[in-house]
Protein backbone atom coordinates (compact mmCIF):
# COMPACT_ATOMS: atom_id res chain seq x y z
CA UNK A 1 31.27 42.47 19.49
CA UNK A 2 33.42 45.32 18.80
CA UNK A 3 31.84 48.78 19.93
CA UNK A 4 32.49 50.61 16.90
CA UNK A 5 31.43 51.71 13.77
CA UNK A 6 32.09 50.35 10.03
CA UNK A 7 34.10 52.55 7.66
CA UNK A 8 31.46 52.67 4.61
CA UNK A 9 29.24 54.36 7.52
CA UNK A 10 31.80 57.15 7.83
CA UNK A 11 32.90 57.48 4.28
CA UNK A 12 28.51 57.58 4.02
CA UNK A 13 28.04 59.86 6.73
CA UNK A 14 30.91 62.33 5.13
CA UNK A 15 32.31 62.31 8.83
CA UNK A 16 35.99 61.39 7.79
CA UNK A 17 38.78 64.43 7.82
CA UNK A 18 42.13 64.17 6.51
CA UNK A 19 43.98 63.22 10.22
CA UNK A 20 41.40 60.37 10.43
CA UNK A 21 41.58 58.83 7.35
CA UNK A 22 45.58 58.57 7.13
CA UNK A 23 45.35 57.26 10.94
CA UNK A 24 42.47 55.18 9.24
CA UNK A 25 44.31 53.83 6.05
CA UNK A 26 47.90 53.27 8.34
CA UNK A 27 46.64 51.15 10.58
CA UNK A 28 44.55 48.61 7.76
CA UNK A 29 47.96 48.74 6.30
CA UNK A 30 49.56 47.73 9.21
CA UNK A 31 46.94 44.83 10.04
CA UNK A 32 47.37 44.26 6.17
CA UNK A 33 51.10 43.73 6.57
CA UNK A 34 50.44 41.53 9.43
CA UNK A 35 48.30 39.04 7.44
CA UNK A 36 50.43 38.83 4.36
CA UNK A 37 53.71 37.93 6.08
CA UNK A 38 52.03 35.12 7.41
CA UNK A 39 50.80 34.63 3.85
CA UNK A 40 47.02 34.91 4.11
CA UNK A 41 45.00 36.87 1.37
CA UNK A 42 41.89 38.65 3.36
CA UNK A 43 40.15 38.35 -0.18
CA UNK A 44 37.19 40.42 0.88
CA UNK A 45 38.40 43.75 1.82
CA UNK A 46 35.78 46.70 1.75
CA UNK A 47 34.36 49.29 4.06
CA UNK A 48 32.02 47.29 5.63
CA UNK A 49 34.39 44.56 7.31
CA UNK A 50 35.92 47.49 8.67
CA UNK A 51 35.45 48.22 12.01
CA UNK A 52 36.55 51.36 13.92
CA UNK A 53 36.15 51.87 17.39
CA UNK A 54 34.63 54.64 19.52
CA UNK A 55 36.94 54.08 21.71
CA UNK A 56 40.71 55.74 19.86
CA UNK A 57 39.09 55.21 16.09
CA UNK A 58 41.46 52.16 16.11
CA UNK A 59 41.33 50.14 13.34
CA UNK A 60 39.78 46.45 13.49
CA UNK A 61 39.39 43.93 9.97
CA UNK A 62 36.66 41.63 10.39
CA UNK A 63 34.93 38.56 8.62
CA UNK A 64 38.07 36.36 7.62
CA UNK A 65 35.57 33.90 5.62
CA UNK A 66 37.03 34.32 2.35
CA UNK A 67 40.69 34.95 3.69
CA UNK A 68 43.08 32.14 2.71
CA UNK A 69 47.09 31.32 2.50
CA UNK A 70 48.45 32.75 -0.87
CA UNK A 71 50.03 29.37 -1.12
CA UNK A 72 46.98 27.00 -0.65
CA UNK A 73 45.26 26.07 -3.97
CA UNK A 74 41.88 24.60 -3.54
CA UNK A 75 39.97 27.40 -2.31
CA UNK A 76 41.20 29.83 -5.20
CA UNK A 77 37.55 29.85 -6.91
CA UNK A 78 36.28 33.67 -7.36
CA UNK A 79 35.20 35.04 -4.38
CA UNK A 80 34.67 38.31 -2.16
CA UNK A 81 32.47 41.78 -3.38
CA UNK A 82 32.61 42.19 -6.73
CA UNK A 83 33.07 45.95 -6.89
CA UNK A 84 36.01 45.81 -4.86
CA UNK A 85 37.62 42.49 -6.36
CA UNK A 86 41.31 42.59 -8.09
CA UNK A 87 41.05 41.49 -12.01
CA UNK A 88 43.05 38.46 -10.92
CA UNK A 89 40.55 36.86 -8.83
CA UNK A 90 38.25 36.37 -11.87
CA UNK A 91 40.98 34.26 -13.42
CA UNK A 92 41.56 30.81 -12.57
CA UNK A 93 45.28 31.06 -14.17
CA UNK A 94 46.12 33.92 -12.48
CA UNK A 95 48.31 33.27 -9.16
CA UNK A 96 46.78 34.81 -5.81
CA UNK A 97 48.84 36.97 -3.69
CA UNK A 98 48.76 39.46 -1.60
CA UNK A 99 48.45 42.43 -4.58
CA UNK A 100 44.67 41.17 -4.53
CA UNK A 101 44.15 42.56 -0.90
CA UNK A 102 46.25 45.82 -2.14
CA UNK A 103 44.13 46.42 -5.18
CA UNK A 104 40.64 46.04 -3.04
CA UNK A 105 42.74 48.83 -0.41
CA UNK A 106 43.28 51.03 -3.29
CA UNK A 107 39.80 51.51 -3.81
CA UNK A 108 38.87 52.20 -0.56
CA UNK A 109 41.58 54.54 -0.40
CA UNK A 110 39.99 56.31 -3.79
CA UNK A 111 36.77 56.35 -2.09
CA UNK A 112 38.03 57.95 0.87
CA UNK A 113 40.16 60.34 -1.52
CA UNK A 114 36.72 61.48 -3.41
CA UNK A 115 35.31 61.89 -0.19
CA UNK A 116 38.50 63.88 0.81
CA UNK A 117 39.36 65.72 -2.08
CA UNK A 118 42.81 64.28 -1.98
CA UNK A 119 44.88 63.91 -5.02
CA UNK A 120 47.88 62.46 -3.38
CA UNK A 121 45.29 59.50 -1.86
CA UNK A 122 43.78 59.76 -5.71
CA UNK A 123 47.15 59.24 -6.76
CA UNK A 124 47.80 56.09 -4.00
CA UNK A 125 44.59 54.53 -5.20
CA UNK A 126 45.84 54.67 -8.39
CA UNK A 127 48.79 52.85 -8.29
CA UNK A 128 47.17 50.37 -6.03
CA UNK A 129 44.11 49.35 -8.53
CA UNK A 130 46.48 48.87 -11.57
CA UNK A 131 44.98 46.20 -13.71
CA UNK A 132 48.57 44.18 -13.58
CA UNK A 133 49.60 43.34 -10.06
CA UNK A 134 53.30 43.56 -10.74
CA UNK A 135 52.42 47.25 -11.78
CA UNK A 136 50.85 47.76 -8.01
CA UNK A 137 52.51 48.51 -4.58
CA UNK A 138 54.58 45.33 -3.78
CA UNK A 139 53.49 45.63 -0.13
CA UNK A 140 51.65 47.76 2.42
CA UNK A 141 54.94 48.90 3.77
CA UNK A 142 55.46 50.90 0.30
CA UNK A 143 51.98 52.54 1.06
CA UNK A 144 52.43 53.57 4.54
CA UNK A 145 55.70 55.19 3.19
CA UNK A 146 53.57 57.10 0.58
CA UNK A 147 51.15 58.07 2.93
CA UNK A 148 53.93 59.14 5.70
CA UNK A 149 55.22 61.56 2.75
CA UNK A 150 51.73 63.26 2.33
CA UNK A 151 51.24 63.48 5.85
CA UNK A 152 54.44 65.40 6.12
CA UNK A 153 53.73 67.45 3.07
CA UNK A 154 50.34 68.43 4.61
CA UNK A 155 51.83 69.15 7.85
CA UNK A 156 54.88 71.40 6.26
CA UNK A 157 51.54 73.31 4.71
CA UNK A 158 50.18 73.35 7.96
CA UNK A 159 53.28 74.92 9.30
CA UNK A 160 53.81 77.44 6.29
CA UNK A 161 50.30 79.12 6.51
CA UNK A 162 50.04 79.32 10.23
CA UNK A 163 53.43 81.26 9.65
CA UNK A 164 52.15 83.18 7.40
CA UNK A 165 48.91 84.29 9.57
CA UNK A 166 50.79 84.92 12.25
């Protein structure tokens, strides 16, 4: 019911530019942030249960079936797309947290940095999809910072060539 469009049919499309993705990857860490302090795990992130609107390209996660509380034990079986599932999941003696929904965000973030030719989003992916959650970003917050320092960086290069053309 939401007039939009899913995020693996930009990334497909090769419609994304840099200003769109960071407004893109922001605001799922914001609605990210959201979830985990009130301890649910999405446990199925991936470009296609993400929804952004016509209407301001504003952000919207969808299809909470999988989600659960990180504290809640009985529904920890395996579960969500494979491709974009933490190593953790697959491992019943492994605790859930919220790391799981960071590792699936790093690799949309690497997909979006292939499509992007971004090494500083390469870079963020990276650190996200480590195999060892404690290795990871601790939280979303820690990733919007990252990505507020390559937005700056981008804009300072911005700055420094229009300077220089004009």
């Amino acid at each position: 019911f939401i007039d939009g469009i899913t995020l693996r049919a930009l990334i497909d499309n090769n419609v994304l530019n840099q200003e769109l993705a960071i407004k893109i990857i922001t605001e799922l860490c914001d609605a990210l942030q959201y979830l985990h302090k009130k301890q649910i795990v999405h446990r199925d992130l991936k470009p296609s249960n993400i929804l952004i609107t016509h209407n301001g390209n504003n952000v919207k996660l969808i299809d909470f079936g999988l989600s659960d509380c990180d504290d809640y034990d009985v529904l920890k079986l395996p579960a969500g797309t494979r491709y974009y599932l933490a190593p953790e999941i697959l491992d019943p003696n492994m605790p859930l947290d919220s790391r799981s929904d960071i590792y699936s965000l790093g690799i949309i973030i690497g997909e979006i940095a292939t499509v992007l030719n971004d090494k500083k989003l390469a870079s963020i992916s990276r650190k996200c999809t480590q195999h060892s959650p404690a290795k990871r970003y601790a939280s979303t917050t820690e990733i919007i910072n990252q990505i507020n320092t390559h937005s700056k960086s981008i804009w300072h290069s911005v700055k420094t060539y229009l300077g220089i053309c004009f």
